[in-house]
C-alpha atoms as a PDB file:
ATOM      1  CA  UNK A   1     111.836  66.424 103.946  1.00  0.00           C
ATOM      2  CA  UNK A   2     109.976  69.047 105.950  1.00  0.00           C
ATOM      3  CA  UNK A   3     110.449  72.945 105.564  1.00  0.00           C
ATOM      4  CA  UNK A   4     112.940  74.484 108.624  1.00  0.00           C
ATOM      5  CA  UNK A   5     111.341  75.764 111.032  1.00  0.00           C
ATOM      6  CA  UNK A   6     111.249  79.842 110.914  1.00  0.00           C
ATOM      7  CA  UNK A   7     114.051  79.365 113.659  1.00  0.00           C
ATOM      8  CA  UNK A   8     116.142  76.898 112.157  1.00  0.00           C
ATOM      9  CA  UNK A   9     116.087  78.879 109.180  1.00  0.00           C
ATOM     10  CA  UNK A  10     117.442  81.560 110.444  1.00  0.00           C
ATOM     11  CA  UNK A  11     120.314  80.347 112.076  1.00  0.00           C
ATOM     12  CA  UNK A  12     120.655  78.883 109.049  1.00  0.00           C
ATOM     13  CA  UNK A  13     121.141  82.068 107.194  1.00  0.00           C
ATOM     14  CA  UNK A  14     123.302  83.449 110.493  1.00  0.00           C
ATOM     15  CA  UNK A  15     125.688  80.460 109.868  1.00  0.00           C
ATOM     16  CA  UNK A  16     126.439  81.558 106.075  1.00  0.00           C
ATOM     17  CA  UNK A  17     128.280  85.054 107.658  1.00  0.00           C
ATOM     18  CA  UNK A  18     126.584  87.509 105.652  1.00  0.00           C
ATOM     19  CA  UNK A  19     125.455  90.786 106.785  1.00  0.00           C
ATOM     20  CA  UNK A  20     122.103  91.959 105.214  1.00  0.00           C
ATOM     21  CA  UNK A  21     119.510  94.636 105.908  1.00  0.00           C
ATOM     22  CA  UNK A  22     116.994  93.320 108.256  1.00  0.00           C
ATOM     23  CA  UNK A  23     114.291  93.855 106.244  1.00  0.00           C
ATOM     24  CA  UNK A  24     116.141  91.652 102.692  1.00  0.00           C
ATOM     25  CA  UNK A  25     116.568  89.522 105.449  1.00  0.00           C
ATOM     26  CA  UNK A  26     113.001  88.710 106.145  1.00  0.00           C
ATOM     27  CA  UNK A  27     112.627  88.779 103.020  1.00  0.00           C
ATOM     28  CA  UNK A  28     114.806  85.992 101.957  1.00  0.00           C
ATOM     29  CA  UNK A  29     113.922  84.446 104.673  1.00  0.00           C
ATOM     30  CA  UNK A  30     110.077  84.443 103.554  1.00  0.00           C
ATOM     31  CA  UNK A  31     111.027  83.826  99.783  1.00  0.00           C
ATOM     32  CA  UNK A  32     112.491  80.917 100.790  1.00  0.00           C
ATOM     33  CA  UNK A  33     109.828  79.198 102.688  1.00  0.00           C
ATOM     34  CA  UNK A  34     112.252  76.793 104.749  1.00  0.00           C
ATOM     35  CA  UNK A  35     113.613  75.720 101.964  1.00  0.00           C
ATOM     36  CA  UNK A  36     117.858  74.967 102.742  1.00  0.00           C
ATOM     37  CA  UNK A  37     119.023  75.138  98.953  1.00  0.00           C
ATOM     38  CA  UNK A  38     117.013  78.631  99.076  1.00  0.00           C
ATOM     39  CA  UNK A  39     118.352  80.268 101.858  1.00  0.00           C
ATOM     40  CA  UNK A  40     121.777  79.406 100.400  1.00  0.00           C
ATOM     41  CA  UNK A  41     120.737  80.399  96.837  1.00  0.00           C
ATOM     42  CA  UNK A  42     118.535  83.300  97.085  1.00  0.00           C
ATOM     43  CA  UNK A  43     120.753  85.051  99.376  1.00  0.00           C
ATOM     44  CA  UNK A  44     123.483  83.869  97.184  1.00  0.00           C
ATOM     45  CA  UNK A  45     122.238  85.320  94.108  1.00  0.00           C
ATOM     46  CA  UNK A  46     122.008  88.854  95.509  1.00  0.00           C
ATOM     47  CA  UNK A  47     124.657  91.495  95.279  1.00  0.00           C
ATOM     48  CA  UNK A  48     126.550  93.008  98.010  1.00  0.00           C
ATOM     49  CA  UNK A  49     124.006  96.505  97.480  1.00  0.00           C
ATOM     50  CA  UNK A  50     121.168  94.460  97.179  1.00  0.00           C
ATOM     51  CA  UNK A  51     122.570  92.548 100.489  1.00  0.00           C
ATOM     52  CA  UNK A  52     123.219  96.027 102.360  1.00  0.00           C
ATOM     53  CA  UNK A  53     120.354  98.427 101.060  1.00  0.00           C
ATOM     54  CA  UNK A  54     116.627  98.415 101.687  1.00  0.00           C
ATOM     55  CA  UNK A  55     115.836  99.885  98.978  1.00  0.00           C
ATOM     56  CA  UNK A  56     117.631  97.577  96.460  1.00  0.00           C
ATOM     57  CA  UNK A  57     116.668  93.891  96.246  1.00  0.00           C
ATOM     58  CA  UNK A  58     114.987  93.422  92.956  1.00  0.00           C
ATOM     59  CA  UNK A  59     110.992  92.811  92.547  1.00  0.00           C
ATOM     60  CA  UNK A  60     111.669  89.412  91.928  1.00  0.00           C
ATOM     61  CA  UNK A  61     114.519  87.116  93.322  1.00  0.00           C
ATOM     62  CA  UNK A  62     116.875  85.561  90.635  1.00  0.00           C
ATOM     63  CA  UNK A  63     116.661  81.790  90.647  1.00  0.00           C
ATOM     64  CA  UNK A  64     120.099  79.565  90.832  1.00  0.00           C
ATOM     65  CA  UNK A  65     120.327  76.708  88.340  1.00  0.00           C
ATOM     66  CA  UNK A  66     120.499  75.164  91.303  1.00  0.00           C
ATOM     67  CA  UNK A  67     116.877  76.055  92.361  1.00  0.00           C
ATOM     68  CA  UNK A  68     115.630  76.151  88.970  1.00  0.00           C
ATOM     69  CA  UNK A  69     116.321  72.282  87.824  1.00  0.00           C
ATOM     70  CA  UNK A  70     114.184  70.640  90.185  1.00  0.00           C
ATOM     71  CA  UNK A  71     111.260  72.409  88.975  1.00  0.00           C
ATOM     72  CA  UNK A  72     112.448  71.350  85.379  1.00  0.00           C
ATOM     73  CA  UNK A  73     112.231  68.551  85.731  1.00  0.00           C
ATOM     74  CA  UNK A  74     109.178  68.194  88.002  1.00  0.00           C
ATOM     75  CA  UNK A  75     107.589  69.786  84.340  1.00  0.00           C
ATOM     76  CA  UNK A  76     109.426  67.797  81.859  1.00  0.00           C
ATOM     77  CA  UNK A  77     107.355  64.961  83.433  1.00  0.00           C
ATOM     78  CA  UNK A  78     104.527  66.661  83.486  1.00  0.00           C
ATOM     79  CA  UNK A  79     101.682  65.767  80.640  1.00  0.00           C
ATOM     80  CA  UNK A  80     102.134  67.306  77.044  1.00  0.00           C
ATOM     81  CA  UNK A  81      98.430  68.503  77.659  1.00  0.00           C
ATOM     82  CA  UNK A  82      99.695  70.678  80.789  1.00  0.00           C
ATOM     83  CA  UNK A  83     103.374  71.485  79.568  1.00  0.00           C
END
């Protein structure tokens, strides 16, 4: 399956009813790269400040177990020479 469209994705995030600073919006909505299960998750793992405030989403976005397992498991299967 294809990455949303920049559009799609953000009526995507519209539709979860969540007010956010614009610019933690773009944000998420970059971090997320069209990615559904991100848009859900990333702006799902943020707090209310971090939703609300500029000046407070962290340097790096927490990952959901969610968005985490798939990428276990993609390197589980990789080779022991690359794990």
């Amino acid at each position: 399956m294809p990455p949303l469209t920049a559009e799609a994705s953000a009526r995507l995030l519209d539709a979860l009813g969540l007010a956010m600073a614009p610019s933690v919006r773009r944000r998420v909505l970059a971090e997320a790269a069209g990615i559904p299960l991100a848009l859900v998750d990333l702006r799902a793992a943020l707090t209310d400040a971090q939703l609300s405030d500029p000046r407070r989403p962290p340097a790096v976005f927490p990952l959901t177990d969610r968005l985490r397992a798939p990428f276990a498991a993609a390197v589980r299967e990789l080779p022991g020479s690359t794990a």
